[in-house]
Protein backbone atom coordinates (compact mmCIF):
# COMPACT_ATOMS: atom_id res chain seq x y z
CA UNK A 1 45.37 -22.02 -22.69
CA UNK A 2 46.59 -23.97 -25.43
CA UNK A 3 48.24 -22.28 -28.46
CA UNK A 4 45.53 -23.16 -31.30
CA UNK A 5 43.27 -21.29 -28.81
CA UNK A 6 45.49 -18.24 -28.79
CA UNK A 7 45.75 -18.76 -32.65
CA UNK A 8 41.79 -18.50 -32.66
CA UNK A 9 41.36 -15.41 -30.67
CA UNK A 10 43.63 -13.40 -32.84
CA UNK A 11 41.74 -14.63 -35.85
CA UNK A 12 38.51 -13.34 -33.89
CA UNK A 13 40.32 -10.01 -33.24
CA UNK A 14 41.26 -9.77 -36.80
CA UNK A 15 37.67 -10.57 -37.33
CA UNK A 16 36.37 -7.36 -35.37
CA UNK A 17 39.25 -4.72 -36.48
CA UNK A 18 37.77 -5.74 -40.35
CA UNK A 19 34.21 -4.94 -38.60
CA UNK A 20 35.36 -1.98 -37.65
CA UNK A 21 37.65 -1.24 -40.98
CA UNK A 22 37.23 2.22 -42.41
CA UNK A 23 38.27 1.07 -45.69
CA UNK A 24 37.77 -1.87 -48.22
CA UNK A 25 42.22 -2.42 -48.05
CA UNK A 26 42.02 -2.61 -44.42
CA UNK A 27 39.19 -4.61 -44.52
CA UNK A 28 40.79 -7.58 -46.90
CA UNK A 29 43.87 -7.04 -44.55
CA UNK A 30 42.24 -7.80 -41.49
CA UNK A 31 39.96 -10.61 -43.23
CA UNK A 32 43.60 -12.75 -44.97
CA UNK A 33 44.95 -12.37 -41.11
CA UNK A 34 41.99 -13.99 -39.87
CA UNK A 35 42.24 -16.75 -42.17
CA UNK A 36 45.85 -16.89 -41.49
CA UNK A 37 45.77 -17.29 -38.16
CA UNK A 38 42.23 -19.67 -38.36
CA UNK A 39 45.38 -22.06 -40.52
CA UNK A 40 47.50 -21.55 -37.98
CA UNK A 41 45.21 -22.91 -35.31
CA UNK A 42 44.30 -25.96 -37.51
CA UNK A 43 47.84 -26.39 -37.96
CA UNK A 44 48.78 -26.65 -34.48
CA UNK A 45 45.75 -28.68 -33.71
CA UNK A 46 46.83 -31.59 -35.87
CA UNK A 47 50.76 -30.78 -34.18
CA UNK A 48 48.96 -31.62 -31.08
CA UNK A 49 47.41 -34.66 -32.20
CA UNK A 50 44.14 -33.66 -31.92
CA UNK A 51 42.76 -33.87 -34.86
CA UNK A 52 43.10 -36.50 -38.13
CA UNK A 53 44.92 -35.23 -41.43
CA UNK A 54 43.14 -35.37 -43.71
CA UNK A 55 44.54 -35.77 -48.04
CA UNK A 56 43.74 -32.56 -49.19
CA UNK A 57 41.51 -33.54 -52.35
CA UNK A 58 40.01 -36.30 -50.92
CA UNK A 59 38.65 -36.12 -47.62
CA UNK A 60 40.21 -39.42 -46.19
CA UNK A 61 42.73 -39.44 -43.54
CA UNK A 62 46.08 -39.75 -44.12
CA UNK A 63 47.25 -43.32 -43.47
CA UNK A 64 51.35 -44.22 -42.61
């Protein structure tokens, strides 16, 4: 399994503790953590070369 994968099923388990929150705290918690680790699989996904930077701003790739 490669790591972005990893990266995206601990965002989805983040996603169902916040389901399951008994509070609003808990639930912001669990929501930032899946958004952290949803950046973290993008992340690693464009380490991997597989996808294109892109200029944040723009929309255009990033050209060396």
């Amino acid at each position: 399994m490669k790591q972005s994968d990893l990266f995206r099923e601990n965002a989805d388990n983040c996603l169902n503790l916040a389901e399951r929150a008994e509070s609003d705290p808990a639930f912001r918690r669990y929501t930032r953590m899946a958004q952290g680790w949803h950046a973290l699989a993008k992340e690693q996904d464009w380490l991997d070369g597989e996808v294109t930077p892109v200029f944040p701003g723009r929309g255009e790739p990033l050209h060396e």
